[in-house]
Protein backbone atom coordinates (compact mmCIF):
# COMPACT_ATOMS: atom_id res chain seq x y z
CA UNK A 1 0.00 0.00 0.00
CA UNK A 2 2.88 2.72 0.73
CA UNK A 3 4.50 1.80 -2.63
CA UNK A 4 1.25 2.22 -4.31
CA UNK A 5 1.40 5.60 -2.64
CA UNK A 6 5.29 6.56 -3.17
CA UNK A 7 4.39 5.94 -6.75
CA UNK A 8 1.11 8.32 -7.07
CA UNK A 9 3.32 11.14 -5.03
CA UNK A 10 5.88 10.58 -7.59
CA UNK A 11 3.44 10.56 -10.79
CA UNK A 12 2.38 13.83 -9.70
CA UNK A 13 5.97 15.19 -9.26
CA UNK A 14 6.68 14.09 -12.75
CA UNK A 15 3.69 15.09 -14.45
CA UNK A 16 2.17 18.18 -12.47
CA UNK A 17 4.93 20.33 -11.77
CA UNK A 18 2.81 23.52 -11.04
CA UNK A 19 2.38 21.53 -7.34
CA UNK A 20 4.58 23.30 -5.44
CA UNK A 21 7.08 21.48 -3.12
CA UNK A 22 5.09 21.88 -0.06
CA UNK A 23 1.88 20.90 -1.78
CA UNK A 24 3.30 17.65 -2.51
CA UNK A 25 5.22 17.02 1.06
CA UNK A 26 1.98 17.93 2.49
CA UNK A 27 0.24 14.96 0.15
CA UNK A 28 3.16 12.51 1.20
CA UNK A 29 2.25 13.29 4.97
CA UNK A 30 -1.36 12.72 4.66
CA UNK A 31 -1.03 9.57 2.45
CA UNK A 32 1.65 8.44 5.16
CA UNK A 33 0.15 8.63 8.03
CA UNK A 34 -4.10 8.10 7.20
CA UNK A 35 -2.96 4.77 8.86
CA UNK A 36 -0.31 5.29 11.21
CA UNK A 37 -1.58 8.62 13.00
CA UNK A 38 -4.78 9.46 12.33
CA UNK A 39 -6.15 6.60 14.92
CA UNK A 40 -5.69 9.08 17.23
CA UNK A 41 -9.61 9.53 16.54
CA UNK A 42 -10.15 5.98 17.43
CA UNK A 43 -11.53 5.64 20.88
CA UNK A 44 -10.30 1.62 20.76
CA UNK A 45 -6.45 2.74 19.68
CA UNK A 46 -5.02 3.95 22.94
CA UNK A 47 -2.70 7.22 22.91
CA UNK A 48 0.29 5.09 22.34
CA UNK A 49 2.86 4.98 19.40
CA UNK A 50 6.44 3.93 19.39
CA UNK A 51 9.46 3.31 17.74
CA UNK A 52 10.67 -0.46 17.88
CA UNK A 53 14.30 -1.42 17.80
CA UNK A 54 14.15 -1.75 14.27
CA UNK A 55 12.88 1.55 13.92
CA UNK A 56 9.38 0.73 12.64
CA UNK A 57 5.87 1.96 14.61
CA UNK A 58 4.39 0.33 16.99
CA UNK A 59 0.73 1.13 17.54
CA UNK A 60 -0.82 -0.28 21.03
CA UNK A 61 -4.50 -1.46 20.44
CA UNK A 62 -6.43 -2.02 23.21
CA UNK A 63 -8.09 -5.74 23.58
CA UNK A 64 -5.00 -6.80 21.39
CA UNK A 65 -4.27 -9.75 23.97
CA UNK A 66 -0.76 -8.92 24.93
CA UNK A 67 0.09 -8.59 28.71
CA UNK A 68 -1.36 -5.66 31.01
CA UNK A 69 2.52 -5.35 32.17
CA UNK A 70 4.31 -5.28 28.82
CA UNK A 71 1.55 -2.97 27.13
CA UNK A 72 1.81 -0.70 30.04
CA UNK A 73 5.23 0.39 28.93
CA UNK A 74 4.98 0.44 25.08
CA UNK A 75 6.49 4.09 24.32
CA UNK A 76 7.56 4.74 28.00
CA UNK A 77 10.90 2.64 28.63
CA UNK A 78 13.35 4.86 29.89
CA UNK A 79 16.84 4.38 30.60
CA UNK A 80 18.74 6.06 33.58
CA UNK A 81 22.74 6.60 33.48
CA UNK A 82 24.77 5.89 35.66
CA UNK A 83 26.76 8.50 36.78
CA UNK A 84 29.70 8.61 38.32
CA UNK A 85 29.07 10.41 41.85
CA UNK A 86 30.64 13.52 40.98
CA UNK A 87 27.21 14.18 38.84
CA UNK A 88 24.95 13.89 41.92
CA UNK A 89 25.14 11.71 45.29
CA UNK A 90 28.54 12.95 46.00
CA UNK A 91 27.21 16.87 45.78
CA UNK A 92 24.67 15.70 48.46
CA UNK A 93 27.69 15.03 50.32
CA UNK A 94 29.03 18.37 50.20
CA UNK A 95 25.76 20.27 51.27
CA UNK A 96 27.57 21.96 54.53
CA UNK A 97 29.26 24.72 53.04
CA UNK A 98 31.34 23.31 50.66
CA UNK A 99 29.80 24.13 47.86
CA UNK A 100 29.42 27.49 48.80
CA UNK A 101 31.04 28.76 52.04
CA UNK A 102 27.67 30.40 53.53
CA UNK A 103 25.35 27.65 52.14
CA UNK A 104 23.84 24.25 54.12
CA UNK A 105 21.35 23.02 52.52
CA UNK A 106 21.67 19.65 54.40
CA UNK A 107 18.08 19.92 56.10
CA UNK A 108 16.65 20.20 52.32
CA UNK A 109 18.02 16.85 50.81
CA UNK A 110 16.03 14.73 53.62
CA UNK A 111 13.39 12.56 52.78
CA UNK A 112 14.38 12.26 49.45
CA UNK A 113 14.42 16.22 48.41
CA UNK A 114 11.39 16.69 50.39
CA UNK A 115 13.11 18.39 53.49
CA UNK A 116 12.23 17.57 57.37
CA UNK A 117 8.87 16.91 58.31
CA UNK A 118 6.10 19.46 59.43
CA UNK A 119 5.75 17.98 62.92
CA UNK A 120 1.86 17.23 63.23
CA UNK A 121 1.33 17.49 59.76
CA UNK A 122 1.61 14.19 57.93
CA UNK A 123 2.53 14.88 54.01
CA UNK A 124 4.07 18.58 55.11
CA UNK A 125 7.53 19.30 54.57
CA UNK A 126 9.59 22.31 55.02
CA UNK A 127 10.54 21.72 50.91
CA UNK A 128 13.43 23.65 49.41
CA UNK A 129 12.13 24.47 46.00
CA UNK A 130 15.44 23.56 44.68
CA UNK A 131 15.59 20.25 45.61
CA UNK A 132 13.63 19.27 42.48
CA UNK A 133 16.18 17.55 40.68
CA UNK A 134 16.76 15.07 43.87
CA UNK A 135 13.01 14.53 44.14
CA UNK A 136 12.51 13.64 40.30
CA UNK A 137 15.85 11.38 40.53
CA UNK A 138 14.09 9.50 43.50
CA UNK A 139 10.90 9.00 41.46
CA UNK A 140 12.70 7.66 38.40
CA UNK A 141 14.66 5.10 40.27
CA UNK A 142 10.65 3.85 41.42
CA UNK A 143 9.75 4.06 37.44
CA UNK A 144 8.32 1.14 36.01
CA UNK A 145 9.51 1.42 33.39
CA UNK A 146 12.71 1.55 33.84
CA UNK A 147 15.35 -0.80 31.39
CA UNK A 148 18.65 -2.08 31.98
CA UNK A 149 19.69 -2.12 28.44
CA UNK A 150 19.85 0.67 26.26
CA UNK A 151 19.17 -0.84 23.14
CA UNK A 152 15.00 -1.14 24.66
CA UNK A 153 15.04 2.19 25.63
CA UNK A 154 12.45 4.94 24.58
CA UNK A 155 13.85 7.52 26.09
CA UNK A 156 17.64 8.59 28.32
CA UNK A 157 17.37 9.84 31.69
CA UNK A 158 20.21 12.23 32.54
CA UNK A 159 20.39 11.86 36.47
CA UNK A 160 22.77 15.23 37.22
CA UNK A 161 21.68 17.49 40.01
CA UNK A 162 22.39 20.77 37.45
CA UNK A 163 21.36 23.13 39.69
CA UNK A 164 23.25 22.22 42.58
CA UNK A 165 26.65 21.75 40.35
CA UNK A 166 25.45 25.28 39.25
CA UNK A 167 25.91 26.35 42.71
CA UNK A 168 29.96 26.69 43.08
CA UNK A 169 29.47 29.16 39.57
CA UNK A 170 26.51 30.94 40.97
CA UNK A 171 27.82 31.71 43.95
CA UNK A 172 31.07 29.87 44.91
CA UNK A 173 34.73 30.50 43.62
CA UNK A 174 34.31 29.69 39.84
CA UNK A 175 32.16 32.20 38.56
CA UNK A 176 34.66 33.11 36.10
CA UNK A 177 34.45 29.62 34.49
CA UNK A 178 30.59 29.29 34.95
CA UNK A 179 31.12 28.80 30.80
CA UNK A 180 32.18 25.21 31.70
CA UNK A 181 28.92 24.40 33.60
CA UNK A 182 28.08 21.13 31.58
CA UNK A 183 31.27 20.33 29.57
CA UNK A 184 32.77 17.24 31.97
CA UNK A 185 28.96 16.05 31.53
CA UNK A 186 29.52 15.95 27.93
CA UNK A 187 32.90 14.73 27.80
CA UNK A 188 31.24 11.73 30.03
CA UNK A 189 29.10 11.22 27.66
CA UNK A 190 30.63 11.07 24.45
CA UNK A 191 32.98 8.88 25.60
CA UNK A 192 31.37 6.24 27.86
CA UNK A 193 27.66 6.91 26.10
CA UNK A 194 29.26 6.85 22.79
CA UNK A 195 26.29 4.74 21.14
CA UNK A 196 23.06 6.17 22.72
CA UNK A 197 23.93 9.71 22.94
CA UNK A 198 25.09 9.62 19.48
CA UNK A 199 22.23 7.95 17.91
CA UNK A 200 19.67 10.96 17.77
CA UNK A 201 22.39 13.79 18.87
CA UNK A 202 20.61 13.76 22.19
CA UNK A 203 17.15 14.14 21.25
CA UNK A 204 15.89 11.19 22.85
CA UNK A 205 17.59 12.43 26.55
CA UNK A 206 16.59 14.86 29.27
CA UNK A 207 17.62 16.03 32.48
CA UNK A 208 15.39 18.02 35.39
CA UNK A 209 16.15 21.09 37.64
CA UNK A 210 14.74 22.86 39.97
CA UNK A 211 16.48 25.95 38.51
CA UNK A 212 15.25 28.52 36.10
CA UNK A 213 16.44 28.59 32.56
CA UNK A 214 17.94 32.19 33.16
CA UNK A 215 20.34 30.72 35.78
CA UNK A 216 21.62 28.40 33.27
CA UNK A 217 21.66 30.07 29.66
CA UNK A 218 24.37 32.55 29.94
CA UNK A 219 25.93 32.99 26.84
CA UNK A 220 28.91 30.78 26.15
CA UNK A 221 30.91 33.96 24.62
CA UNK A 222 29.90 36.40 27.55
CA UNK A 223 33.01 38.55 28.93
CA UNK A 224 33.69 39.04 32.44
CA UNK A 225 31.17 37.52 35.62
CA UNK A 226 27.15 38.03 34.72
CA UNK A 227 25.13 36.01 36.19
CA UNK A 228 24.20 32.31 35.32
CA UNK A 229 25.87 29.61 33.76
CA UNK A 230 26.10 28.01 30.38
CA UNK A 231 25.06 24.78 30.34
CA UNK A 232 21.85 25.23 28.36
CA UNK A 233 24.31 27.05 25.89
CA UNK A 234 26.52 24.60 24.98
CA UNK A 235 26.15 22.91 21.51
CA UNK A 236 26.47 19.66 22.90
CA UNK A 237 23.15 20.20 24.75
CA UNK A 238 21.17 21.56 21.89
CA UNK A 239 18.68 18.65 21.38
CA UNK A 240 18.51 17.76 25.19
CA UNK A 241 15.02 18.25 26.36
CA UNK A 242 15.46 20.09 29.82
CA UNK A 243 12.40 20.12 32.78
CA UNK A 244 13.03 23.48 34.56
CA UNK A 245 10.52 25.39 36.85
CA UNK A 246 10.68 27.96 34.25
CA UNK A 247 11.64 27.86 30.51
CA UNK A 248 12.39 30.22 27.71
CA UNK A 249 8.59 29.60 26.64
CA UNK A 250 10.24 29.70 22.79
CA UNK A 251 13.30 27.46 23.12
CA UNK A 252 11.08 23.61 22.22
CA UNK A 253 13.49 22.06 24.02
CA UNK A 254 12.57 23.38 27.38
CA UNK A 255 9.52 22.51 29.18
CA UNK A 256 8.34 24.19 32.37
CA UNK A 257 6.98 21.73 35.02
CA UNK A 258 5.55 22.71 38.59
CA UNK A 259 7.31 24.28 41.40
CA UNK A 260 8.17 21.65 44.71
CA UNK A 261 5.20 23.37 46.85
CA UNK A 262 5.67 21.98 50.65
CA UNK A 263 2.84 19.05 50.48
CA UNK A 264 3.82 15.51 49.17
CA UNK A 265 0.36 13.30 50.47
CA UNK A 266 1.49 9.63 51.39
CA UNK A 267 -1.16 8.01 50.40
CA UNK A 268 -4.84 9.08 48.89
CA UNK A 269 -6.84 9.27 52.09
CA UNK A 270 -4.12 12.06 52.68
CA UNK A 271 -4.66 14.02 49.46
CA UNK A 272 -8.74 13.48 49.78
CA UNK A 273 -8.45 14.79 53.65
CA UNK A 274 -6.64 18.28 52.14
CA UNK A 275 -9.08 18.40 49.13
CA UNK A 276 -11.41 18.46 51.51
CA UNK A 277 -10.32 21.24 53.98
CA UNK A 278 -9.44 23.32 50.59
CA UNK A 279 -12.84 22.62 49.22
CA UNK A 280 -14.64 23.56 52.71
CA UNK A 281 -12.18 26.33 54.04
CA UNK A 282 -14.17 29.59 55.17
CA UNK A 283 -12.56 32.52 53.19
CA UNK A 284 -12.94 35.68 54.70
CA UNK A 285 -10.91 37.61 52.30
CA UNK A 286 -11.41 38.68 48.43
CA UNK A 287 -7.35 38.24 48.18
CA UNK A 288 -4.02 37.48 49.34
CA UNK A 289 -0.74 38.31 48.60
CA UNK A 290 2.34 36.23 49.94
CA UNK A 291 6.17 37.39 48.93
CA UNK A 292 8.06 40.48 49.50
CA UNK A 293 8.87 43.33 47.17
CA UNK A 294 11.42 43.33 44.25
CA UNK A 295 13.30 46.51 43.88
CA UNK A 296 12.47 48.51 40.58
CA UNK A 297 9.40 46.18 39.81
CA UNK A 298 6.61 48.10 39.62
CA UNK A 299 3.87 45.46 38.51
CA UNK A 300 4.88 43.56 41.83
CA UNK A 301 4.86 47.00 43.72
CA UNK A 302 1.73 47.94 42.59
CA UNK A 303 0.13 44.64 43.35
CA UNK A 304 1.47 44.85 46.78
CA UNK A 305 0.18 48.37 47.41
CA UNK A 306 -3.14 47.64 46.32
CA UNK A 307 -3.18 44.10 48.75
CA UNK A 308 -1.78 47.04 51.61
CA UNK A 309 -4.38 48.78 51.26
CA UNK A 310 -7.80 46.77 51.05
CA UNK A 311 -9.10 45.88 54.26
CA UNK A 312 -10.52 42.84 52.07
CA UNK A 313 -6.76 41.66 51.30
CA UNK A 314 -4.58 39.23 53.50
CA UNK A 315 -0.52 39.06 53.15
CA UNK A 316 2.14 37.21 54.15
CA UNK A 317 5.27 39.18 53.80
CA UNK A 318 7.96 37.21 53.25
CA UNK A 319 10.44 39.34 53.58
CA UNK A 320 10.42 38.38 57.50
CA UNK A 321 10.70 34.86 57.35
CA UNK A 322 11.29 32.55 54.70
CA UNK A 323 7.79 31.14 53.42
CA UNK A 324 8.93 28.46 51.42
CA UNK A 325 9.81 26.22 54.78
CA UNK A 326 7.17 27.72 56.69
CA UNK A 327 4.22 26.04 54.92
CA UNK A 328 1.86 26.38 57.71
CA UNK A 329 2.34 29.89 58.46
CA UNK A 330 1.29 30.33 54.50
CA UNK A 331 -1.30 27.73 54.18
CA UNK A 332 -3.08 29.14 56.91
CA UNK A 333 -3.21 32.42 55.35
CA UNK A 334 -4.11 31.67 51.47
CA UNK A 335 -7.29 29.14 52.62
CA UNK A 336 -8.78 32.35 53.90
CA UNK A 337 -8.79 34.29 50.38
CA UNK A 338 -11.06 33.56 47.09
CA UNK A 339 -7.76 34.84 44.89
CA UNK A 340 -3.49 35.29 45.19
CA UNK A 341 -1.78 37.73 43.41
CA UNK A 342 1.21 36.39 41.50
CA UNK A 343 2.86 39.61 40.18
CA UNK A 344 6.68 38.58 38.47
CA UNK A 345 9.79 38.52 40.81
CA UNK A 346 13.09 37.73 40.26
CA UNK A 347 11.78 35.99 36.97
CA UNK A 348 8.13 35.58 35.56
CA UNK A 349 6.77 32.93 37.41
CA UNK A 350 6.62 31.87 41.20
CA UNK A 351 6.52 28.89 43.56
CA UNK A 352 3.51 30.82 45.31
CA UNK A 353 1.74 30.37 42.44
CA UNK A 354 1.57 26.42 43.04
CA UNK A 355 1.18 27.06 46.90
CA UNK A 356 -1.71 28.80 46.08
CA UNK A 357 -3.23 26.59 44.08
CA UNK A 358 -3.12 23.67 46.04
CA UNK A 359 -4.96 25.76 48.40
CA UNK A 360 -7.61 26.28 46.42
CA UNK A 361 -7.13 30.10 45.85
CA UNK A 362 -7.58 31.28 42.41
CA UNK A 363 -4.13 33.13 41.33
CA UNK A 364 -4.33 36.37 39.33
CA UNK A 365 -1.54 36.61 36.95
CA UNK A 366 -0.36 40.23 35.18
CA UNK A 367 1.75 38.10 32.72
CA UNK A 368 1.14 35.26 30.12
CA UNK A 369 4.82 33.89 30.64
CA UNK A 370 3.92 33.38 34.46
CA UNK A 371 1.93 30.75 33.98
CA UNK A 372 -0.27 29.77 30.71
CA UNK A 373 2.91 30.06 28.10
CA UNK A 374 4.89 27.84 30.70
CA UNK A 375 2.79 24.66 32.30
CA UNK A 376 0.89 23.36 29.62
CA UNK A 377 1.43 19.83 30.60
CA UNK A 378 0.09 20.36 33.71
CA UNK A 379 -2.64 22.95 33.74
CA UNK A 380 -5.78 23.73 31.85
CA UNK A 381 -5.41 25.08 27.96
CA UNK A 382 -8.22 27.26 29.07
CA UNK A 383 -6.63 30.07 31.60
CA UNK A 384 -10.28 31.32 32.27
CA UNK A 385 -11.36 27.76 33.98
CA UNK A 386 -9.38 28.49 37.00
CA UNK A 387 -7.49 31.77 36.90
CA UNK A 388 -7.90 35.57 36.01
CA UNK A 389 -5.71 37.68 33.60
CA UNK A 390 -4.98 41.69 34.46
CA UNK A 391 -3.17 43.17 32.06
CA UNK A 392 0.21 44.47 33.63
CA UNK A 393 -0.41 48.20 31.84
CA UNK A 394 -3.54 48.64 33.24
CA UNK A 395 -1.88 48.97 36.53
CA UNK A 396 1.83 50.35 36.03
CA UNK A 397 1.58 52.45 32.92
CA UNK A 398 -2.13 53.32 33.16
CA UNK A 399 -3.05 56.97 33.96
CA UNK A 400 -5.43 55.65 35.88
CA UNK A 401 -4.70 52.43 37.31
CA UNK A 402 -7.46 49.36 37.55
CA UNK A 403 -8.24 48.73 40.92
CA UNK A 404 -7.52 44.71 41.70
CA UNK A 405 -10.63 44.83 44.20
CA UNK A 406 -13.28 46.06 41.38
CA UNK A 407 -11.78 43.32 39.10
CA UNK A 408 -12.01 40.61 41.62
CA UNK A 409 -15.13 41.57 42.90
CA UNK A 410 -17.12 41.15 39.58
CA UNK A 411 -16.60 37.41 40.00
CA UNK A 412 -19.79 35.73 41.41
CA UNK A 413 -19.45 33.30 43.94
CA UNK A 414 -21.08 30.62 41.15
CA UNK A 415 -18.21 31.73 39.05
CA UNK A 416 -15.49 31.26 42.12
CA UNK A 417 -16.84 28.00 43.05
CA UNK A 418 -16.75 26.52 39.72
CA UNK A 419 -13.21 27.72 39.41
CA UNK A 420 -12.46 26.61 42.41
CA UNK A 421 -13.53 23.09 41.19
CA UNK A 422 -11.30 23.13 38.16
CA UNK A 423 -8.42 23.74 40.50
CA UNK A 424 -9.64 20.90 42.96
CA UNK A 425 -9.63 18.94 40.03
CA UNK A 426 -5.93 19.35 38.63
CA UNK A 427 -4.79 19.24 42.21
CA UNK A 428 -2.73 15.90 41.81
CA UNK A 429 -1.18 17.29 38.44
CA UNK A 430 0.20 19.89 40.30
CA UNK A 431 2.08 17.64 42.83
CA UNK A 432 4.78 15.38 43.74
CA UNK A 433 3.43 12.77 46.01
CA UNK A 434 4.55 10.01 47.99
CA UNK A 435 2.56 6.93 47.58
CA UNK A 436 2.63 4.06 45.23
CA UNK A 437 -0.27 5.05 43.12
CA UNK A 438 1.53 6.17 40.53
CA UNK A 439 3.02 5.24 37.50
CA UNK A 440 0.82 2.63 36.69
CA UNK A 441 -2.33 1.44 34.85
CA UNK A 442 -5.10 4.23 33.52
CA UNK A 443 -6.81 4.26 36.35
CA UNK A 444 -4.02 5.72 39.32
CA UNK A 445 -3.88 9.37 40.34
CA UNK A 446 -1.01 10.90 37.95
CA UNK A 447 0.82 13.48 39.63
CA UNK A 448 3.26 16.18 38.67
CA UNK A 449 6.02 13.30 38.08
CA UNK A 450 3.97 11.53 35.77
CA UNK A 451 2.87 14.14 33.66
CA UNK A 452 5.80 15.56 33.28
CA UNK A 453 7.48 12.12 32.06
CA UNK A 454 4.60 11.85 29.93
CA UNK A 455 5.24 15.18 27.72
CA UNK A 456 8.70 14.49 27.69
CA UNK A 457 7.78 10.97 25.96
CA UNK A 458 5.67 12.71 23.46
CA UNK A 459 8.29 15.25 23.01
CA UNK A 460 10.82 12.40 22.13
CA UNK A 461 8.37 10.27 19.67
CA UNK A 462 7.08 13.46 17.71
CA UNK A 463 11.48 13.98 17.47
CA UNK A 464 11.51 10.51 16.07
CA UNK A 465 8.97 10.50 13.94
CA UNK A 466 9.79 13.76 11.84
CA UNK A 467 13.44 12.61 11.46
CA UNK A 468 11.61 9.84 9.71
CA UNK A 469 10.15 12.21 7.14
């Protein structure tokens, strides 16, 4: 049948010449795949195609008699490195100080990246949000679908704690050669990876950190100490998909995934007891507002003026103690308001904005690259479903600036509840739990971990199949 095609395609090359070049690639594609990718429409094909070792599709039917276990993992067998210590365990190791004389971040790596324990709070931790990378490693070595031999593989794991290598260039004595984040990665891999990092130049890897993509994308030819690094810079890295809590939302081979937020449920009756209190909570306030001011931000300024000044605002100003390991003292606050502000900081987006949501408070963002241009494997294509949009001008560079309150206010309480639902609804997307119903059959509660591995899997296959073309 795809030689009967072929031949057509070519007839018309030969014969019609007025189609254009793109008319007839676009013919090719269509004939091509009426098969092999338009059964996405089938409701009996599952979501499921793959490459097989001989580089030919795969396409998972349900009913087809194989085994549950071995259809589970059609597309999703990964392969994790293993790196030599120097990569990750062994900066675990140096987390008093000597990575950075004034930094111990010793606390943070317990409970595998989650931090110590809130004491009376079962599932609470006091979570550094830059412990990412050591809570996605954890998961993976827990993936089922995990293979020995690279030759199976669907995808490469790169298990190297980036942002806390990135640490000694950040902040420590080699700032001048932050251009070298990366390179003895590389030069690991070419030479003891030779095959699989080879085969694809990388496109079939990726690596996770709880880092922005501004701390890491310094350019390679930069004079003199800026700040950041250059590991997403280097050419080696160029088809390596990275996970980062924020992206450059138009480099494709960064994805943003959620921000560590302090809860981690151990098991469902946990997450169903919170959904519960979020779902029931008595909010006495309109809004909230938890951070502390940015110098020369005015968006964030103006946001925090206008919280300041409504008797029907709450904040948390955490510019007196440091919210991220005091999730009580911010939970308590953000149950009591119907909407958070999440104005911009040091970079577009926030971890309050995922501490908010998990309390059920609807953020209000002043930016599309704080939230909707970066998560869209984990939140709603629809913004309007569970959040509200305010145009930064119409409050910085506005003759007359819109009031927040009149906004916010126009917002029935029908309207707030069935937001409210959305977000009650996406909860488990939004976390990274700690129980064992996960990465398995249709039916388990996916969480942040598994949706994230997910779109990177579909990032990988839609690689592979347009190098086919």
């Amino acid at each position: 049948m795809n030689k009967i095609k072929m031949k057509i395609a070519w007839a018309y090359w030969k014969y019609w010449p007025a189609f254009s070049c793109s008319t007839l690639l676009v013919f090719v594609f269509l004939s091509h795949m009426s098969s092999q990718f338009f059964f996405l429409a089938d409701p009996q094909i599952t979501n499921q195609v793959a490459l097989n070792g001989h580089g030919s599709y795969r396409i998972s039917r349900k009913g087809n008699g194989s085994p549950p276990a071995a259809r589970s993992c059609e597309g999703r067998k990964i392969y994790m490195y293993d790196l030599p210590a120097k990569f990750n365990s062994q900066l675990l190791g140096n987390c008093s100080g000597k990575l950075v004389s004034w930094l111990d971040f010793c606390q943070h790596i317990e409970n595998e990246g989650f931090g110590t324990e809130i004491k009376n709070q079962t599932g609470w931790y006091a979570t550094d949000l830059y412990m990412l990378e050591i809570v996605f490693h954890s998961r993976m070595k827990k993936y089922q679908c995990l293979v020995s031999d690279p030759g199976l593989a669907d995808a490469f794991y790169i298990p190297y704690y980036i942002g806390l290598d990135a640490l000694r260039y950040l902040y420590g004595n080699e700032r001048e050669q932050a251009s070298d984040h990366g390179a003895e990665l590389v030069s690991w891999l070419d030479s003891k990876a030779t095959w699989s990092w080879k085969k694809r130049g990388g496109k079939d890897h990726f690596m996770v950190t709880g880092r922005t993509a501004w701390d890491l994308s310094k350019p390679t030819t930069a004079k003199g100490v800026t700040w950041g690094t250059s590991l997403l810079e280097l050419p080696d890295m160029a088809n390596v998909t990275t996970l980062l809590v924020e992206s450059r939302t138009w480099i494709d081979r960064e994805q943003a995934i959620p921000y560590l937020t302090s809860f981690h449920p151990n098991s469902q009756r946990e997450l169903k007891e919170w959904t519960k209190t979020v779902i029931s909570a008595r909010r006495d306030f309109l809004f909230a507002f938890v951070g502390a001011g940015r110098q020369g931000l005015g968006i964030r300024r103006a946001a925090i003026e206008q919280c300041r000044s409504s008797s029907k605002c709450v904040m948390v100003n955490c510019a007196k103690m440091k919210c991220s390991h005091r999730p009580e003292a911010v939970m308590k606050q953000v149950l009591r308001a119907n909407f958070c502000l999440q104005p911009p900081g040091d970079s577009p987006t926030r971890r309050s904005t995922f501490d908010g949501l998990i309390a059920g408070c609807i953020p209000v963002f002043f930016r599309n690259d704080s939230a909707y241009e970066q998560y869209t494997w984990h939140l709603p294509s629809d913004p309007e479903t569970y959040s509200v949009f305010i145009e930064e001008e119409r409050l910085v560079n506005s003759t007359k600036p819109l009031k927040i309150e009149d906004v916010l206010n126009s917002y029935s309480q029908q309207k707030i509840k069935k937001m409210r639902k959305k977000i009650v609804e996406i909860l488990p997307s939004l976390l990274y739990m700690n129980f064992a119903d996960k990465d398995g059959g249709e039916n388990s509660t996916k969480d942040a971990f598994d949706l994230s591995i997910e779109g990177m899997l579909r990032t990988v296959m839609s690689n592979r199949f347009w190098n086919r073309l």
